[in-house]
Protein backbone atom coordinates (compact mmCIF):
# COMPACT_ATOMS: atom_id res chain seq x y z
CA UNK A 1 30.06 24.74 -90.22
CA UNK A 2 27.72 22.78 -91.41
CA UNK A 3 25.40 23.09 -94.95
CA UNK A 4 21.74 23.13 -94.62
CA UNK A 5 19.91 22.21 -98.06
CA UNK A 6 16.19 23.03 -98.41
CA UNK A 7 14.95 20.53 -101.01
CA UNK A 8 11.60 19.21 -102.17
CA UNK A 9 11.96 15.64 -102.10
CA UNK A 10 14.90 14.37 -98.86
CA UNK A 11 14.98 10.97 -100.08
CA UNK A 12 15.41 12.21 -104.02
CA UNK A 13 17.93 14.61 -102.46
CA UNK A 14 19.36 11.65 -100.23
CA UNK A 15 19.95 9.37 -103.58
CA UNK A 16 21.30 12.07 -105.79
CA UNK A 17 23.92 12.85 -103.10
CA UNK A 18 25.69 9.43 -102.77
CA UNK A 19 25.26 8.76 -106.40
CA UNK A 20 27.19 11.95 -106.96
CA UNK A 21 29.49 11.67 -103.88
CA UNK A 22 29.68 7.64 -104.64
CA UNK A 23 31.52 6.77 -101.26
CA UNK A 24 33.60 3.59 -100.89
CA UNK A 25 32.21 3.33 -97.97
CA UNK A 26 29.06 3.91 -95.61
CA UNK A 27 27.14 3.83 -92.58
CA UNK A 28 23.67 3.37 -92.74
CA UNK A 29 20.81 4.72 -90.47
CA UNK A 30 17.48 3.16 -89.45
CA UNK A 31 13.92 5.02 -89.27
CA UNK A 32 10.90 6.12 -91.52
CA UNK A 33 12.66 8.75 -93.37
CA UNK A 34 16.11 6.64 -93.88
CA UNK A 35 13.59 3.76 -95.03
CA UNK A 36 12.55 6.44 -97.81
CA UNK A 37 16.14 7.53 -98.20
CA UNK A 38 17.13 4.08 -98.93
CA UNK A 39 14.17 3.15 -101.63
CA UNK A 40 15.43 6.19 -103.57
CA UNK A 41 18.60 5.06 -103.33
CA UNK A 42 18.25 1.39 -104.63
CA UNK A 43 15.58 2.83 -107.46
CA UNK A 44 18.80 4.49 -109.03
CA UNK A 45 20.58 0.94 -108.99
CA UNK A 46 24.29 2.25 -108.08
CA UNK A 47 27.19 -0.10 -108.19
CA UNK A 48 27.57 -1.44 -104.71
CA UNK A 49 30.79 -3.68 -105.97
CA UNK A 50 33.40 -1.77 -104.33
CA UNK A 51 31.23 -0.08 -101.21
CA UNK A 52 31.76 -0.98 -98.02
CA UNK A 53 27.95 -1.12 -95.58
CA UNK A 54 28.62 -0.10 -91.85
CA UNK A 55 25.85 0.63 -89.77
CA UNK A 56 25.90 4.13 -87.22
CA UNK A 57 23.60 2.71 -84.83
CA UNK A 58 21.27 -0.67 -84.56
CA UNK A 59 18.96 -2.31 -81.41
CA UNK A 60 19.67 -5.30 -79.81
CA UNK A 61 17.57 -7.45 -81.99
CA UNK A 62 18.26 -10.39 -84.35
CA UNK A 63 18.53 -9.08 -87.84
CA UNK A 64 14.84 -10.42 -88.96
CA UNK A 65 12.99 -8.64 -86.20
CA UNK A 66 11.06 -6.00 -87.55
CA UNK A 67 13.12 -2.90 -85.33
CA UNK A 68 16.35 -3.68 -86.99
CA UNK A 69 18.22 -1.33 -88.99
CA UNK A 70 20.35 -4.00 -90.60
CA UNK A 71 17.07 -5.40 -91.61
CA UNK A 72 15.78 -2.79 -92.66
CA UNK A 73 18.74 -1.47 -94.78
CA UNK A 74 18.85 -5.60 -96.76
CA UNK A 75 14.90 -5.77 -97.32
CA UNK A 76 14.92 -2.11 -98.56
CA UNK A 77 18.19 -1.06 -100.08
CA UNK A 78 20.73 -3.96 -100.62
CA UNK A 79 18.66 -7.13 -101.28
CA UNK A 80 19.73 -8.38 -104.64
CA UNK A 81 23.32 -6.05 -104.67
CA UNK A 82 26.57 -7.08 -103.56
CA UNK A 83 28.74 -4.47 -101.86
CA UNK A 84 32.30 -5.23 -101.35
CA UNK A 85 31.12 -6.25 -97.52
CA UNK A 86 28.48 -5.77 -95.31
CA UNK A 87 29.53 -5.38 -92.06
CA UNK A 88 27.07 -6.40 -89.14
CA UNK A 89 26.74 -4.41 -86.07
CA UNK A 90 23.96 -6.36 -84.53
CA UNK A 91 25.87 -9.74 -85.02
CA UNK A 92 29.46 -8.36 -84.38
CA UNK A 93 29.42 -10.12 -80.72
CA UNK A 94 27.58 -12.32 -78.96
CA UNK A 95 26.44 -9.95 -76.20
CA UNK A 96 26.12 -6.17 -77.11
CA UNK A 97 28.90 -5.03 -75.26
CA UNK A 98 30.52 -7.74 -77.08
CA UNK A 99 29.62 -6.13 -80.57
CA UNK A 100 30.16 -2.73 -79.63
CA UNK A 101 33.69 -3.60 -79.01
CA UNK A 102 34.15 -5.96 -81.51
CA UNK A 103 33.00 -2.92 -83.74
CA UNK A 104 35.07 -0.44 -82.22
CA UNK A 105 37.70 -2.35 -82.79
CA UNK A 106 37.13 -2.80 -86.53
CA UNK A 107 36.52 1.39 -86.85
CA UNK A 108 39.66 1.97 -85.23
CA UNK A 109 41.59 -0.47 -87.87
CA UNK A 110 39.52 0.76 -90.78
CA UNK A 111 39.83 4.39 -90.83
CA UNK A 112 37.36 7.54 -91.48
CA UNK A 113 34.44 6.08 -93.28
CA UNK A 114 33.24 8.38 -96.27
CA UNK A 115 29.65 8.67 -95.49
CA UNK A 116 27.76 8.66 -92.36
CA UNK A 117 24.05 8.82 -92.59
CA UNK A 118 22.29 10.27 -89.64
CA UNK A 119 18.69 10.81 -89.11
CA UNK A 120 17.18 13.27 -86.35
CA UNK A 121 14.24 12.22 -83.51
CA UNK A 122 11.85 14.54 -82.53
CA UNK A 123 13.91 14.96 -79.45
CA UNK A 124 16.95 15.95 -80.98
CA UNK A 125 18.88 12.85 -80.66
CA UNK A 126 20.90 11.36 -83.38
CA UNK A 127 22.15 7.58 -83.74
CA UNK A 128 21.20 6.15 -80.63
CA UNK A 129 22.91 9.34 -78.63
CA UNK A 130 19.29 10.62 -76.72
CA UNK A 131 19.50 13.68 -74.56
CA UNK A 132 20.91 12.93 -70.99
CA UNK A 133 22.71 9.97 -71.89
CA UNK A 134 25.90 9.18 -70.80
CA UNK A 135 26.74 7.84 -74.02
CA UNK A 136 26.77 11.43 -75.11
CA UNK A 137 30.17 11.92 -72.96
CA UNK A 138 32.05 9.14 -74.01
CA UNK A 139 35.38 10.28 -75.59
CA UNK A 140 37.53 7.03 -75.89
CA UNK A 141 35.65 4.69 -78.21
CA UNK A 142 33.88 4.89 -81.14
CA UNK A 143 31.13 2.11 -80.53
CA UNK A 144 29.77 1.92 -77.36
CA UNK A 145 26.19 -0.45 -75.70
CA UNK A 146 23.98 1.89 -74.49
CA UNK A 147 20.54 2.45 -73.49
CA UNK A 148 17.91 3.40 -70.70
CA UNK A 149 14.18 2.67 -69.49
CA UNK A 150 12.90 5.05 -72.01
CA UNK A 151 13.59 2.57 -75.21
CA UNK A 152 12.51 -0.75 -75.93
CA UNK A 153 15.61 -2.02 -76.65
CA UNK A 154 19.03 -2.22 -75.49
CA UNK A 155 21.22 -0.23 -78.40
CA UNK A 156 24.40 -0.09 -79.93
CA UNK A 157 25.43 2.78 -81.40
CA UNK A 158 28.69 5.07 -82.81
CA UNK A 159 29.79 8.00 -80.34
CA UNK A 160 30.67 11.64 -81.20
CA UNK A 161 34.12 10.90 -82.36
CA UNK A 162 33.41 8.23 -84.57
CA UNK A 163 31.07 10.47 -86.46
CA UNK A 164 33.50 13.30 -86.03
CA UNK A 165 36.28 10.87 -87.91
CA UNK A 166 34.02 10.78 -91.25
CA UNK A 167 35.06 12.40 -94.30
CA UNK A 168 30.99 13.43 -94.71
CA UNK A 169 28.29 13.19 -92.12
CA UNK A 170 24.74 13.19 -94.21
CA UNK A 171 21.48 14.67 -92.06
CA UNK A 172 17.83 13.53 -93.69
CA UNK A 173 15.12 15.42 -92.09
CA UNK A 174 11.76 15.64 -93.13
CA UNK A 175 8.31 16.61 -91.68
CA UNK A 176 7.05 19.15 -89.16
CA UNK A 177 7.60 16.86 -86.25
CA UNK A 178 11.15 17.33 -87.15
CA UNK A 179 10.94 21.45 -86.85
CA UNK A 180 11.20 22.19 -83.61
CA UNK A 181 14.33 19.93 -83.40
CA UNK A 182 15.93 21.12 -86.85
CA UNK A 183 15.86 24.54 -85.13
CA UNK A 184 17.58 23.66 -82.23
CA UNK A 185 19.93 21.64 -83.76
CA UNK A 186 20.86 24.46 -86.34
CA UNK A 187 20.72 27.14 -83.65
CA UNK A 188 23.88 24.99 -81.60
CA UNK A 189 21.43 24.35 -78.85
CA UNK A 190 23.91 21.63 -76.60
CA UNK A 191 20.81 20.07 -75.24
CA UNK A 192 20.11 18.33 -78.61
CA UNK A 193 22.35 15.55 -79.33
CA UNK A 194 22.45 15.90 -82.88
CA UNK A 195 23.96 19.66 -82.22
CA UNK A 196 26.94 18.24 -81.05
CA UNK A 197 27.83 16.30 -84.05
CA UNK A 198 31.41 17.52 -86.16
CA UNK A 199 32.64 16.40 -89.29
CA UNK A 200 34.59 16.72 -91.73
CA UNK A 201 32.36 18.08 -93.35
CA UNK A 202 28.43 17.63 -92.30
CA UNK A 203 24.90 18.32 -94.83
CA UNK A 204 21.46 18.74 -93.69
CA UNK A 205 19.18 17.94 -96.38
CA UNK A 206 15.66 19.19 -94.92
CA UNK A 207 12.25 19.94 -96.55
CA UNK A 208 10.09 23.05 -96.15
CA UNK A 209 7.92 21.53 -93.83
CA UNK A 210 10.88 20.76 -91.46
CA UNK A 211 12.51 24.09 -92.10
CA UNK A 212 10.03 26.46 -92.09
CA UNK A 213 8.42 28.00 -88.65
């Protein structure tokens, strides 16, 4: 079951949740409210010595081009801290099926991770798990390449039971483009990607504008 948490500010929210939780290790997401998330974050200056940095989802791009998460997540939250290791999605192979395997590989040996951060599309997808997908089927890995006509990109992202292995899966949604989605989702409508996702235990940190009808 999961916890839904009306708040003013999501990124505030976001930051005083992993200060207090203060996992050992994390997966990070990519997008305009995770971008937020992640400047709150580094403006409280946590100690990143002993965290580990995964990454939940990424596009097939070099690190420096402006789509990447990892990018994203270095210019925004860790530039200038030093977590215990940063490990690369986008450069974990030399071809993304390469990386996604390379990736699975090092989830399986690791173990559950104690934060996942997930964001939520318009669409109700989650990651890089989009309605219709196959990816949303898989069952026997727990980083898979993916992708379709509809997205720039080819993608790389974790399946259902890798998020399903965390110890806590962490929803930011924010904005009334997000409402109609953040209903579904809450509702357990099947369609939406991000309605399938299990935890051990899972948060949705939402403002009013995303909650409210």
């Amino acid at each position: 079951m999961a916890t839904v948490c009306e708040v003013g500010s999501v990124p505030e929210a976001f930051a005083d949740l992993v200060v207090q939780r203060a996992p050992r290790s994390i997966a990070l997401s990519g997008g305009g409210t995770a971008t937020d998330c992640y400047r709150a974050l580094r403006a409280r200056t946590p100690d990143w010595s002993g965290v580990e940095v995964f990454f939940g989802d990424e596009r097939s791009v070099p690190v420096d081009h402006p789509d990447s998460n990892e990018g994203m997540a270095r210019r925004v939250l860790l530039e200038g801290a030093i977590p215990a290791a940063i490990h690369s999605l986008a450069t974990a192979g030399t071809t993304p099926e390469a990386a996604a395997l390379a990736y699975d590989g090092l989830l399986c040996g690791y173990g559950p991770l104690d934060l996942v951060h997930l964001g939520l599309g318009p669409d109700g997808h989650t990651a890089s798990l989009f309605p219709g997908s196959p990816a949303l089927e898989v069952s026997d890995r727990l980083v898979i390449a993916t992708g379709d006509d509809l997205h720039r990109h080819p993608r790389l992202t974790f399946t259902f039971p890798a998020i399903a292995s965390a110890r806590l899966v962490v929803f930011t949604v924010a904005g009334t483009e997000k409402r109609d989605a953040l209903a579904g989702v809450l509702a357990g409508d099947v369609a939406l990607p991000a309605a399938r996702v299990r935890a051990g235990e899972v948060v949705f940190l939402a403002d009013a504008a995303a909650l409210r009808a």
